[in-house]
PDB file of N, CA and C in Angstrom:
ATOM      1  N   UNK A   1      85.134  93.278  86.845  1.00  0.00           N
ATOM      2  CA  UNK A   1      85.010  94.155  85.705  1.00  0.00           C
ATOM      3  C   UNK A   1      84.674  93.278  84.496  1.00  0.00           C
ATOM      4  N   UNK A   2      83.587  93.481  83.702  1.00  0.00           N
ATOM      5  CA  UNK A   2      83.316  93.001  82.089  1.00  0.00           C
ATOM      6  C   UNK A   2      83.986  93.177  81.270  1.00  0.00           C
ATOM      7  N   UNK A   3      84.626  92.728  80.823  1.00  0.00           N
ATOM      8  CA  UNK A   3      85.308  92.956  79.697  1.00  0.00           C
ATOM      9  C   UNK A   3      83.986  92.895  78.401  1.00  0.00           C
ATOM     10  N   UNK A   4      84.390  93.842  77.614  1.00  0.00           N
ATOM     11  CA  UNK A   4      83.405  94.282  76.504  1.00  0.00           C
ATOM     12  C   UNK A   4      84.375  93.379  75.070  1.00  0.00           C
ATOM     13  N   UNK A   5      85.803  93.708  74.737  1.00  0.00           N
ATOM     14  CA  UNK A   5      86.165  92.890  74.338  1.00  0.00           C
ATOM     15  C   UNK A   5      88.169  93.326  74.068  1.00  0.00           C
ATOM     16  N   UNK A   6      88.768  92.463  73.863  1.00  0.00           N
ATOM     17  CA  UNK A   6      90.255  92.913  74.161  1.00  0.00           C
ATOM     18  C   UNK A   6      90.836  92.367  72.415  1.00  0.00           C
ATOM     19  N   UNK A   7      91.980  93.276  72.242  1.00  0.00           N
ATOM     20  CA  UNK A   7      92.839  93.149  71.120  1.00  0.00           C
ATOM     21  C   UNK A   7      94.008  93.126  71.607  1.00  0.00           C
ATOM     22  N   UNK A   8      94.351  92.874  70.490  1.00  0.00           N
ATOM     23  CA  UNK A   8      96.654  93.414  70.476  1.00  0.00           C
ATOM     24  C   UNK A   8      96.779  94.779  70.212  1.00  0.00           C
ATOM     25  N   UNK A   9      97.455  95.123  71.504  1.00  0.00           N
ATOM     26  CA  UNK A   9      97.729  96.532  71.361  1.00  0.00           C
ATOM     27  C   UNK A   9      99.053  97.245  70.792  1.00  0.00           C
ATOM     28  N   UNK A  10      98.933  98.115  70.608  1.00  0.00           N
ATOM     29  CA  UNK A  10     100.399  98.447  69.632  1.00  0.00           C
ATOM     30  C   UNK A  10     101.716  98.647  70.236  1.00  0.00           C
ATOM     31  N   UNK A  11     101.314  98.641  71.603  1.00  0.00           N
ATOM     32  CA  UNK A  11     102.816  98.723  71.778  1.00  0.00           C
ATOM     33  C   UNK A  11     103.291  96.977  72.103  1.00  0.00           C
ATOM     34  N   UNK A  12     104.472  96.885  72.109  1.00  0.00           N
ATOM     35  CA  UNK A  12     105.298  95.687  72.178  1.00  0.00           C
ATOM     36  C   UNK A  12     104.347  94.456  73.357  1.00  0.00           C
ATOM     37  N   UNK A  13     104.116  93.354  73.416  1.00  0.00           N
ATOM     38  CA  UNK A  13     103.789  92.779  74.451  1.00  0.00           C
ATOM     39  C   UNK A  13     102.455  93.086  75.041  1.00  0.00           C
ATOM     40  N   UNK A  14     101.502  94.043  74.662  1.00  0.00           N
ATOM     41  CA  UNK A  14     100.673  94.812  75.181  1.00  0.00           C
ATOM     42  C   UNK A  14      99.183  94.028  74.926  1.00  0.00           C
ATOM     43  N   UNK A  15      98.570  93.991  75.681  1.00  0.00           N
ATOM     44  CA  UNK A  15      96.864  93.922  75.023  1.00  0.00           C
ATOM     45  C   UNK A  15      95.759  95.216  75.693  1.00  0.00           C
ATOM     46  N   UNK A  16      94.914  95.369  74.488  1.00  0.00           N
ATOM     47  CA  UNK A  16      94.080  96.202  74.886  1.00  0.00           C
ATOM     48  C   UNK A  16      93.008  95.870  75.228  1.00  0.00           C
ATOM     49  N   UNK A  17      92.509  96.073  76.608  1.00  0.00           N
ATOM     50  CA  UNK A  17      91.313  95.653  77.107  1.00  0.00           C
ATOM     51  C   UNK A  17      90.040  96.183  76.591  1.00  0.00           C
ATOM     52  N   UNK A  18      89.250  96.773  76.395  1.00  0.00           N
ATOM     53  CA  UNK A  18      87.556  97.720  77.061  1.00  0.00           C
ATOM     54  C   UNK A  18      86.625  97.168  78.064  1.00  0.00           C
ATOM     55  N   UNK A  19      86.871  97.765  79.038  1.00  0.00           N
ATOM     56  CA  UNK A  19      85.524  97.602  79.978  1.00  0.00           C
ATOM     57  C   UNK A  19      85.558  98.585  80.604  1.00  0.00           C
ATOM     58  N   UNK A  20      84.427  99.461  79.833  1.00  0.00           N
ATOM     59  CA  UNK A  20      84.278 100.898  80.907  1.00  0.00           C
ATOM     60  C   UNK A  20      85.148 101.804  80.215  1.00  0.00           C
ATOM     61  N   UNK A  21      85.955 101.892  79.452  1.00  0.00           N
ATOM     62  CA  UNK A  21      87.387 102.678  78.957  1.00  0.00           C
ATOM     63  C   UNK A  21      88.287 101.612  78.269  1.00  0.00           C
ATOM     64  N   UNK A  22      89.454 101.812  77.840  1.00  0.00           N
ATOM     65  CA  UNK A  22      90.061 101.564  77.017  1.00  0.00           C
ATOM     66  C   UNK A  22      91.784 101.431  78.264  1.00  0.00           C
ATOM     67  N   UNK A  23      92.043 100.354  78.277  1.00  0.00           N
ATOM     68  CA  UNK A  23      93.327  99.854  79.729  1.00  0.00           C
ATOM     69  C   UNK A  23      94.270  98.973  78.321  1.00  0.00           C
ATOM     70  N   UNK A  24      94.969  99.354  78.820  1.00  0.00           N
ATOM     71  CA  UNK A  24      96.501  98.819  77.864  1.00  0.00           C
ATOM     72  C   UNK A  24      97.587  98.086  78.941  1.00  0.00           C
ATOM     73  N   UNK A  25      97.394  96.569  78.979  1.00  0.00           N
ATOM     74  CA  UNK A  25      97.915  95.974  79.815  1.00  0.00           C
ATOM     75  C   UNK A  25      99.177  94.842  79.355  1.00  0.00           C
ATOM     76  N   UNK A  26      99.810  94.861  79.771  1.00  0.00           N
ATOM     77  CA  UNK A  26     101.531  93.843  79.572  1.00  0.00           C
ATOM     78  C   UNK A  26     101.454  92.780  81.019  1.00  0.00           C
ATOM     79  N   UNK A  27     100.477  91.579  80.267  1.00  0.00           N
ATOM     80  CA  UNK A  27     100.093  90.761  81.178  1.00  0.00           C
ATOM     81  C   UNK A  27     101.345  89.689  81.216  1.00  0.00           C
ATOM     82  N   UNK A  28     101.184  88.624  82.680  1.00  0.00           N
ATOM     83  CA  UNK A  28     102.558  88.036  82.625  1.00  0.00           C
ATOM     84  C   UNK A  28     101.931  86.615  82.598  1.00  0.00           C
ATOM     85  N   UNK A  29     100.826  86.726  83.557  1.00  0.00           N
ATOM     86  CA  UNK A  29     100.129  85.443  83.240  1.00  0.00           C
ATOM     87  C   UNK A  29      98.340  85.374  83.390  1.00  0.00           C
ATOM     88  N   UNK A  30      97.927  84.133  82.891  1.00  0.00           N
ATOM     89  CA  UNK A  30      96.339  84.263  82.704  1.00  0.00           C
ATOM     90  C   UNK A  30      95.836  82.676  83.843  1.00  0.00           C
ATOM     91  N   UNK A  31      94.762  83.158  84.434  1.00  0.00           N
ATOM     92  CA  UNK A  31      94.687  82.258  85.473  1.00  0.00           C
ATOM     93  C   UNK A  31      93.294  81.983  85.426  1.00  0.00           C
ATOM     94  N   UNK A  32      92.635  80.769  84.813  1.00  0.00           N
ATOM     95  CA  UNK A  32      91.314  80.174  85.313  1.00  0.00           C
ATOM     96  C   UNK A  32      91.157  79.702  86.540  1.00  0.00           C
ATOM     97  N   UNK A  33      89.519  80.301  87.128  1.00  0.00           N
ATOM     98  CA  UNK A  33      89.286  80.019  88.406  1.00  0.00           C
ATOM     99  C   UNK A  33      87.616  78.891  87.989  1.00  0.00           C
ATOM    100  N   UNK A  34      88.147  78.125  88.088  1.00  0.00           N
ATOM    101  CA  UNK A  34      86.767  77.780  87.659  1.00  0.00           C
ATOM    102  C   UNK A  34      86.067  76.871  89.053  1.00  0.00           C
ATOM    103  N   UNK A  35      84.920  76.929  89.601  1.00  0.00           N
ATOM    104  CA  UNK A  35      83.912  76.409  89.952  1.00  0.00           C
ATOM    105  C   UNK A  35      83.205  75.023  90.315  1.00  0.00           C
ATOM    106  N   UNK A  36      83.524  74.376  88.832  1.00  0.00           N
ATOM    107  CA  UNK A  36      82.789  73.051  88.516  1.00  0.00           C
ATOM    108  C   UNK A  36      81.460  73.293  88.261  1.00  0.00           C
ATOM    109  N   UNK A  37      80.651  72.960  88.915  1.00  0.00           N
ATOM    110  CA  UNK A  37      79.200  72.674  88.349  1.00  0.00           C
ATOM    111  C   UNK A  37      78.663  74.132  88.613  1.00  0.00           C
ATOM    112  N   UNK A  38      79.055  74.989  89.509  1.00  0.00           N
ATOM    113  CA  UNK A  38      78.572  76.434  89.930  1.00  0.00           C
ATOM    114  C   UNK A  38      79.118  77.488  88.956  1.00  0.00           C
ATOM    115  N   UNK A  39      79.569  76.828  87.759  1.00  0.00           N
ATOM    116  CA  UNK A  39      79.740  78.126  86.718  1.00  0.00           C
ATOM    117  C   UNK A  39      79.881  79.451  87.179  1.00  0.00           C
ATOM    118  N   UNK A  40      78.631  79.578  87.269  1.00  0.00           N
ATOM    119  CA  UNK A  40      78.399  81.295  87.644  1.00  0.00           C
ATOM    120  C   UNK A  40      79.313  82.030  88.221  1.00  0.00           C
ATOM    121  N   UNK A  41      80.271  81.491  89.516  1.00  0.00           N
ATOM    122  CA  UNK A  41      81.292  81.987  89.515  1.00  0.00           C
ATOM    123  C   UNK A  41      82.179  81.871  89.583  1.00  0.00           C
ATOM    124  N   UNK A  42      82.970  81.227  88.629  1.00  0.00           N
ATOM    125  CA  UNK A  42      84.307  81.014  88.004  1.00  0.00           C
ATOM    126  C   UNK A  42      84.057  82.531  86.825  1.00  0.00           C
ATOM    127  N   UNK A  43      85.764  82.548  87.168  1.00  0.00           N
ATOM    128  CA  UNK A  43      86.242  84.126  86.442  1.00  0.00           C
ATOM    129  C   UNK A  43      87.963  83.642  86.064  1.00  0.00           C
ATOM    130  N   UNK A  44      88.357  84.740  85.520  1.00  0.00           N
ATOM    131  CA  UNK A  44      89.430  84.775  84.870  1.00  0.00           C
ATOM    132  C   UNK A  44      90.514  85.866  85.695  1.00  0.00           C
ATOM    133  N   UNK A  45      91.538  85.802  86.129  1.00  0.00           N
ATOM    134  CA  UNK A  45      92.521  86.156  86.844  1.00  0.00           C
ATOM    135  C   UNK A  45      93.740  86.586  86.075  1.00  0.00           C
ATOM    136  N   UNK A  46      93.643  87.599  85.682  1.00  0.00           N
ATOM    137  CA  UNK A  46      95.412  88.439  84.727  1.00  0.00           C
ATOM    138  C   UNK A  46      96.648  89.020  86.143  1.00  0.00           C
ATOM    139  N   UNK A  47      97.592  87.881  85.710  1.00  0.00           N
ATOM    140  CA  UNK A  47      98.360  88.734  86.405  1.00  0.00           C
ATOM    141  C   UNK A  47      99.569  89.826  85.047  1.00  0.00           C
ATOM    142  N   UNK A  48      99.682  91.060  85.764  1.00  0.00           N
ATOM    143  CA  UNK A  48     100.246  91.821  85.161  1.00  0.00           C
ATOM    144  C   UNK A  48     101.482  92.227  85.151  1.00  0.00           C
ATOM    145  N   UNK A  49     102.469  92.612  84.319  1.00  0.00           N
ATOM    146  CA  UNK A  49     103.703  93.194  84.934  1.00  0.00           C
ATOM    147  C   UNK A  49     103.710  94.327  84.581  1.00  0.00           C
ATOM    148  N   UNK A  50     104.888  95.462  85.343  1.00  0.00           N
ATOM    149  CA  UNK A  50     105.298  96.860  85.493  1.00  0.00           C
ATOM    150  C   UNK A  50     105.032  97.372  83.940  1.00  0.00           C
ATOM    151  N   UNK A  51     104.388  98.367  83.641  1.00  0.00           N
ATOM    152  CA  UNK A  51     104.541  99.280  82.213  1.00  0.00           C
ATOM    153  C   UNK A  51     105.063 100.533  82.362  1.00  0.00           C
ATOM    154  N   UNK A  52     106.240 101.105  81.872  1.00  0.00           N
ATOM    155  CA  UNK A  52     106.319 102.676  81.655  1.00  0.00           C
ATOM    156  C   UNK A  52     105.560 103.740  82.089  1.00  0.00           C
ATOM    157  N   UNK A  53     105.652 104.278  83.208  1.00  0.00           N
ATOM    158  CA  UNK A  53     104.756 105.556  83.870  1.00  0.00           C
ATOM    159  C   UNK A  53     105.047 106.649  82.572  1.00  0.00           C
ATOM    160  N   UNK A  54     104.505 107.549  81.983  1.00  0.00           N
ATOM    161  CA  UNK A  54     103.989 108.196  80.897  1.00  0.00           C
ATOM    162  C   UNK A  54     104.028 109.700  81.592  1.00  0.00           C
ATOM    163  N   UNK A  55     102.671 109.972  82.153  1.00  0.00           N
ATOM    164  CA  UNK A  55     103.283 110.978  83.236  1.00  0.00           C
ATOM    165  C   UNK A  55     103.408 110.768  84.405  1.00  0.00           C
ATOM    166  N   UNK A  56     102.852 112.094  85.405  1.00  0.00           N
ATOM    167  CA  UNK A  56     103.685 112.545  86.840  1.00  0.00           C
ATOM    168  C   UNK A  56     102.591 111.884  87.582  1.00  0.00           C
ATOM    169  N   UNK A  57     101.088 111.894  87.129  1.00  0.00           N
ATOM    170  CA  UNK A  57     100.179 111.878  87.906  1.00  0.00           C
ATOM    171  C   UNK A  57      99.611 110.178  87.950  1.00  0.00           C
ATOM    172  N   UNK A  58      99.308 109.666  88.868  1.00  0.00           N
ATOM    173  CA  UNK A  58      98.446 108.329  88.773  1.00  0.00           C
ATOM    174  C   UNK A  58      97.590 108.368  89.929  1.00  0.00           C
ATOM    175  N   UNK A  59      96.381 107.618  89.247  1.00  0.00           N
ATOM    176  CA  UNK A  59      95.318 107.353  90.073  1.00  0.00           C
ATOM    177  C   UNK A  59      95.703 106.380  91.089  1.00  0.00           C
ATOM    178  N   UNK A  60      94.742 106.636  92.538  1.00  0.00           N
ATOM    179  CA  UNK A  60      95.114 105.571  93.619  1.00  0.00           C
ATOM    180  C   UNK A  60      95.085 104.281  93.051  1.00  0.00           C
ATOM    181  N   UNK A  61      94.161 103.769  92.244  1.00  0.00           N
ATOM    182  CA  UNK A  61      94.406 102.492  91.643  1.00  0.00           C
ATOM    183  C   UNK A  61      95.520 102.045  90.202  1.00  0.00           C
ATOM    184  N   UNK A  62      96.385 103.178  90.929  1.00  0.00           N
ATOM    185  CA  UNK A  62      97.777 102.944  89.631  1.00  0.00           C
ATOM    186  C   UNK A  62      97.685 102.737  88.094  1.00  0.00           C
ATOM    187  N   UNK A  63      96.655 103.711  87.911  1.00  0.00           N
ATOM    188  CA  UNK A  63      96.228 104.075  85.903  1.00  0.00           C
ATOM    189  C   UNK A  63      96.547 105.338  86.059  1.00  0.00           C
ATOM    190  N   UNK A  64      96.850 105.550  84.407  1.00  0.00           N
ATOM    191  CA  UNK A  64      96.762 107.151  84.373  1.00  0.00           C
ATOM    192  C   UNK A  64      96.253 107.340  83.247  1.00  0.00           C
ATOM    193  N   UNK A  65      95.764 108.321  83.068  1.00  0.00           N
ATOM    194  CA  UNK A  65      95.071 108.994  82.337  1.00  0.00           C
ATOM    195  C   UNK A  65      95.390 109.833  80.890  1.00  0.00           C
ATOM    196  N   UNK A  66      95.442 109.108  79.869  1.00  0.00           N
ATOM    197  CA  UNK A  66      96.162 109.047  78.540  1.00  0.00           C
ATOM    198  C   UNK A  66      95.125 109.535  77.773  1.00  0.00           C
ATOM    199  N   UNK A  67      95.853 109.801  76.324  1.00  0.00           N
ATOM    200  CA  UNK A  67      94.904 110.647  75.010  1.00  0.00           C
ATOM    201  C   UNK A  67      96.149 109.958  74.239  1.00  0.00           C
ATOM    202  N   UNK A  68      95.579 108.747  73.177  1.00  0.00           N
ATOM    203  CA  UNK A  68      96.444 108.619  72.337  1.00  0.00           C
ATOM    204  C   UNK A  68      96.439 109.340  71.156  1.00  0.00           C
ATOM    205  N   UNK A  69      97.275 109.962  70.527  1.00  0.00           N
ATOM    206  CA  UNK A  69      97.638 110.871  69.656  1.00  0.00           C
ATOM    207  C   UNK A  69      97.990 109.417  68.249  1.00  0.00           C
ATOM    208  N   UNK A  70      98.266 109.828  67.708  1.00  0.00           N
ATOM    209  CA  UNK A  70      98.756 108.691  66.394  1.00  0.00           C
ATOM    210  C   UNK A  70      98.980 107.478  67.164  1.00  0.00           C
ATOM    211  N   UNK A  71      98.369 106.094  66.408  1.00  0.00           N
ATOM    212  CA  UNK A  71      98.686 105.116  67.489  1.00  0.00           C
ATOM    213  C   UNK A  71     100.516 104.586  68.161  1.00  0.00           C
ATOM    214  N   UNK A  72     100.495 104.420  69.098  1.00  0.00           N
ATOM    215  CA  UNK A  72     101.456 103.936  70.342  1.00  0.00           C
ATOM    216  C   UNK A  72     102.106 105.690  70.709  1.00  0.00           C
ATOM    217  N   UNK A  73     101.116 106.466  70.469  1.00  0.00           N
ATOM    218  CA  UNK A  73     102.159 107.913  71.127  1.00  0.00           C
ATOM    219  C   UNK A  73     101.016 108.158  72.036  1.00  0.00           C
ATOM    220  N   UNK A  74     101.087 108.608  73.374  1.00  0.00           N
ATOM    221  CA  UNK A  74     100.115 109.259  74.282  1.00  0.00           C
ATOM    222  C   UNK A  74     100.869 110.122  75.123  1.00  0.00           C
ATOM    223  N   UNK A  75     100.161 110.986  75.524  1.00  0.00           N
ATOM    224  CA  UNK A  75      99.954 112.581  76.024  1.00  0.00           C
ATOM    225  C   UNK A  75      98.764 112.363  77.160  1.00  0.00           C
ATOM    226  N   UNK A  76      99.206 113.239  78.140  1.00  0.00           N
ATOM    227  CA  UNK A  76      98.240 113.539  79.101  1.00  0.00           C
ATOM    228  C   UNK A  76      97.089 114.077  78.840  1.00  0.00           C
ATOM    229  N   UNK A  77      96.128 113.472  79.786  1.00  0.00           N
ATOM    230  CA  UNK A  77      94.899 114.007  79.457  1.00  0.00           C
ATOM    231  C   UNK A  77      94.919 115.757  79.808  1.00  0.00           C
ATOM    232  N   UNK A  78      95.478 116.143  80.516  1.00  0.00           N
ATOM    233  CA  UNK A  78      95.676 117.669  80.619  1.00  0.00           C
ATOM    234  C   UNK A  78      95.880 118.414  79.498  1.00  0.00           C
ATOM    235  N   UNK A  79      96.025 117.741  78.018  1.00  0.00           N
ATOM    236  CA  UNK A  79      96.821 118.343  77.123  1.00  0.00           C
ATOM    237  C   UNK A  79      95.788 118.137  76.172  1.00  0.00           C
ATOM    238  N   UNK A  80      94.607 117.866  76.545  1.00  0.00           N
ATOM    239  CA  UNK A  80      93.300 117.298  75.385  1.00  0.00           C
ATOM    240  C   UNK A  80      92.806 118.257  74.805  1.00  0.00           C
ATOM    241  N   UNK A  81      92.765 119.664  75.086  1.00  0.00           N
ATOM    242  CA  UNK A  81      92.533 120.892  73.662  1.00  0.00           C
ATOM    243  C   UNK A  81      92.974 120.944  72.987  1.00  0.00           C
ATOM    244  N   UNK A  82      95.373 120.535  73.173  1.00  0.00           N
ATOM    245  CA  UNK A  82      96.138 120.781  72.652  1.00  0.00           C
ATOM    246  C   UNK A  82      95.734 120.066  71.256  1.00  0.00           C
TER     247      UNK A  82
END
């Protein structure tokens, strides 16, 4: 995945990714893979720890699907007319 570009996110410990969408991650550690002379593919490795399930529902790849309301409050995407 590309990362487009990442900040500090508002909740405690948090960073905010973009690539493709907007991922709010509470990383534990950061891991260079590098290559040597083959650049091209050396990449970067986040390991992550557990965050607060929000709601009921999660995707097979363990995200769910948020609408932040005022920043650090989110609501289900089911609730996006509300």
């Amino acid at each position: 995945m590309d990362i487009e570009y990442a900040e500090k996110a508002t909740e405690n410990g948090c960073i905010s990714l973009m690539a493709g969408g907007c991922y709010i991650l509470k990383f534990q550690r950061l891991e260079s893979v590098n290559f040597g002379v083959d650049y091209i593919w050396s990449y970067f490795r986040l390991e992550l720890q557990n965050i607060i399930q929000i709601s009921d529902t999660l995707f097979k790849d363990c995200r769910e699907m948020l609408i932040e309301d005022p920043p650090g409050h989110y609501i289900t995407s089911d609730l996006m007319d509300y």
